[in-house]
Protein backbone atom coordinates (compact mmCIF):
# COMPACT_ATOMS: atom_id res chain seq x y z
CA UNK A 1 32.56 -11.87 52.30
CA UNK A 2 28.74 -11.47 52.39
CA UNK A 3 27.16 -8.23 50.56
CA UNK A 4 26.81 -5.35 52.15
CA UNK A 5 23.09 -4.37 52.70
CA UNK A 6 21.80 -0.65 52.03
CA UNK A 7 18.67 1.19 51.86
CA UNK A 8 18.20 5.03 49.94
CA UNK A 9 15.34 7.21 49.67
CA UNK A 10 13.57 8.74 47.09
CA UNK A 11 11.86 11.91 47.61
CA UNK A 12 10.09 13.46 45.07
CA UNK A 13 9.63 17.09 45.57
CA UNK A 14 7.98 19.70 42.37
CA UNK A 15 9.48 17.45 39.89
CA UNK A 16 12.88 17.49 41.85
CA UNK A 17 14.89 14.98 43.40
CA UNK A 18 16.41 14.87 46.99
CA UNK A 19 20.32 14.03 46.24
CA UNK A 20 23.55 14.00 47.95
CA UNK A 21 26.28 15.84 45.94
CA UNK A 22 29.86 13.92 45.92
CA UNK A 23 32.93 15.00 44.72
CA UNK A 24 36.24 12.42 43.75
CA UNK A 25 38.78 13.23 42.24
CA UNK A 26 37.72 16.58 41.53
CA UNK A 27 34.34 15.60 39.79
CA UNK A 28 30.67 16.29 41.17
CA UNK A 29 28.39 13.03 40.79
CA UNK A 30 25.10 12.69 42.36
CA UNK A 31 23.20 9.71 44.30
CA UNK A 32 20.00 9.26 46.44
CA UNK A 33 20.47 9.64 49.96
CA UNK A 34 21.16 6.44 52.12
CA UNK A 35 23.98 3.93 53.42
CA UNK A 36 24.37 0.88 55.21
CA UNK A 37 22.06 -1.02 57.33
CA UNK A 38 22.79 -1.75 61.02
CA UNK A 39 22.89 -4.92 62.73
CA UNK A 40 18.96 -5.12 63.91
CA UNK A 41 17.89 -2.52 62.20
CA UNK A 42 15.11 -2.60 59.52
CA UNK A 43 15.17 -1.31 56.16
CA UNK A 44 12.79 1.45 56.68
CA UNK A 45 15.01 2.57 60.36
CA UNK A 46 18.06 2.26 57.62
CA UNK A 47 16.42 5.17 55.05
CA UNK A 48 14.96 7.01 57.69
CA UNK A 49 18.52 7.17 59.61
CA UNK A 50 20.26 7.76 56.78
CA UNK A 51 18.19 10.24 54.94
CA UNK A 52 18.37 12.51 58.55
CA UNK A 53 21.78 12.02 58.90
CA UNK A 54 23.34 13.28 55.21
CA UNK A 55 20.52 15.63 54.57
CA UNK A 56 18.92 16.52 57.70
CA UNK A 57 14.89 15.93 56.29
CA UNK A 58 13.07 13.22 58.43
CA UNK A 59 10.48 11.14 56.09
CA UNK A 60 7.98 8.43 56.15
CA UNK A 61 9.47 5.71 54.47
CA UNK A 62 7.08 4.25 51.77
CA UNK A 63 6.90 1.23 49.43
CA UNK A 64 10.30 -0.32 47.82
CA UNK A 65 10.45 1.06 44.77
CA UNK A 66 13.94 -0.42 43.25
CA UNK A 67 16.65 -3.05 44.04
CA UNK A 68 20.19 -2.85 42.95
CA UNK A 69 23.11 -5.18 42.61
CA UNK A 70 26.17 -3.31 42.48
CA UNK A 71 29.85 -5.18 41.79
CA UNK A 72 32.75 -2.89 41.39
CA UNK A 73 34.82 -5.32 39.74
CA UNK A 74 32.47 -6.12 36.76
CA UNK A 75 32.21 -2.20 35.95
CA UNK A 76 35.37 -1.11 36.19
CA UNK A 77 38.85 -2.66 35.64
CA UNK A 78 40.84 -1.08 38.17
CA UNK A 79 38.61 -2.85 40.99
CA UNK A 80 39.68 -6.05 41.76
CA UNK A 81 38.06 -6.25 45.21
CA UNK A 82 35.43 -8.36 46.04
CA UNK A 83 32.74 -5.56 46.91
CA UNK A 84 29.46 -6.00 46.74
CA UNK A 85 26.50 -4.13 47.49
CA UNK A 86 22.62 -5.14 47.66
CA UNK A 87 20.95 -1.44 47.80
CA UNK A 88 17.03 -0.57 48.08
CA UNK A 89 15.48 2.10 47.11
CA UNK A 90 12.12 3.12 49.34
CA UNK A 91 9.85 6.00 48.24
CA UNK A 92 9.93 8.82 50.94
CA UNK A 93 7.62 11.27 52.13
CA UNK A 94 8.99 14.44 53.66
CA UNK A 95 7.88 15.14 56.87
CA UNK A 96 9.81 18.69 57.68
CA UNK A 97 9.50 22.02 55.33
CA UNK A 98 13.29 22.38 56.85
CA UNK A 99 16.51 20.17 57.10
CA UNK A 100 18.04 20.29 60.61
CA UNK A 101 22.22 20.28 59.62
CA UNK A 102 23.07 17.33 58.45
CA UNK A 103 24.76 15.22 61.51
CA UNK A 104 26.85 12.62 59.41
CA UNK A 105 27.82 13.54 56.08
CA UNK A 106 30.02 10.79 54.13
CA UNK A 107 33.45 11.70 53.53
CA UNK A 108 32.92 12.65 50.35
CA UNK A 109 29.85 14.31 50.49
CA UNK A 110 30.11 18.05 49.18
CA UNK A 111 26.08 19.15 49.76
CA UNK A 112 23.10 18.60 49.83
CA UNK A 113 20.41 19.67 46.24
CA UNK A 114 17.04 19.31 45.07
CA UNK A 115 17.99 18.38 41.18
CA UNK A 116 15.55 18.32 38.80
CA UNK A 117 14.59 15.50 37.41
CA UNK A 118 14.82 16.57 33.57
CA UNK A 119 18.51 17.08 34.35
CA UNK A 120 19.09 13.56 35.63
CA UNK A 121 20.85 12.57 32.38
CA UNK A 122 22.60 15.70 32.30
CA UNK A 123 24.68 14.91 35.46
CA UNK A 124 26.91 11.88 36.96
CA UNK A 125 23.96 10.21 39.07
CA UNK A 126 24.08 6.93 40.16
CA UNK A 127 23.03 4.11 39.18
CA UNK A 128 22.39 6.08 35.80
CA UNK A 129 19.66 3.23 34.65
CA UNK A 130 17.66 4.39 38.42
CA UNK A 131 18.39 7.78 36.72
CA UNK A 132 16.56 7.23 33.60
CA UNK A 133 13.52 5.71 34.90
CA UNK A 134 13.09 8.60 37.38
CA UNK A 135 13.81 11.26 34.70
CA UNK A 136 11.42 9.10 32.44
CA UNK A 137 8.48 9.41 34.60
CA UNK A 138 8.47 6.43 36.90
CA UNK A 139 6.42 7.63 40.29
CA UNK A 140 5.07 5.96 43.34
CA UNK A 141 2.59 4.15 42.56
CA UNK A 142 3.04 3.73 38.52
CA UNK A 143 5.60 0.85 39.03
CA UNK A 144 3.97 -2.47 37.60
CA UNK A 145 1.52 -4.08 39.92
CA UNK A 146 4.09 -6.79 41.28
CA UNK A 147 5.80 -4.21 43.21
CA UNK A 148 9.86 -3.07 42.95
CA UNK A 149 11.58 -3.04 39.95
CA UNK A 150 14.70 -4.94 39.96
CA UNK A 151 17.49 -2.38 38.27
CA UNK A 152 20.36 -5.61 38.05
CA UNK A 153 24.12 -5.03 38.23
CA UNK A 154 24.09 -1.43 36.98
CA UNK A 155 26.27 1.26 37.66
């Protein structure tokens, strides 16, 4: 089975981040909005779609800012599936001072926050190492010259 393909954006708001709230099994975790990409469908279309359809915000999609590897089975031991997920993480501009509703929230999706990004490491966000950097200053524009930063097989 091939990976599946997926684009997020980051939006960077007054030192606060743009997140989707989850909850499972009765715990709140946090991750950028975004989701799969559609057969003939860029990565930008991908972030822009998504971003509009779990938050309700329309953006410019920028420059890639991180790519992520992520394989269920070598993070936790009760996944034995063959998942796999190539995600890419674009730096967004907000477009609207207001969300329209959201028109497709995921099935777990509890809300919609702007978190600040001191509190990153304070909260379940994923992948934690994306987390870190963004907490730790990393901005459009202050990655290293040869473009996205490649995060690995992190959770």
């Amino acid at each position: 089975m091939s990976p599946r393909i997926a684009a997020r954006g980051l939006l960077v708001r007054d030192g606060e981040l743009l997140v989707i709230r989850y909850r499972t099994d009765g715990e709140d975790w946090y991750a950028a909005p975004g989701g799969g990409q559609k057969r003939g469908e860029s990565l930008a279309e991908t972030v822009r779609r998504e971003v509009y359809e779990e938050t309700g915000y329309e953006v410019a999609v920028g420059s890639l800012a991180f790519v992520r590897d992520f394989v269920p089975s070598t993070h936790y031991e009760d996944r034995s599936d063959d998942g796999h997920q190539v995600e890419h993480f674009f730096w967004c501009e907000q477009m609207t001072d207001e969300p329209d509703d959201p028109t497709e929230r995921d099935s777990v999706q509890v809300g919609v926050t702007w978190l600040p990004l001191d509190s990153l490491g304070d909260v379940r966000f994923f992948p934690g190492p994306l987390g870190d950097l963004l907490r730790d200053g990393v901005r459009e524009g202050t990655n290293d010259a040869r473009g996205a930063c490649y995060l690995g097989d992190v959770d």
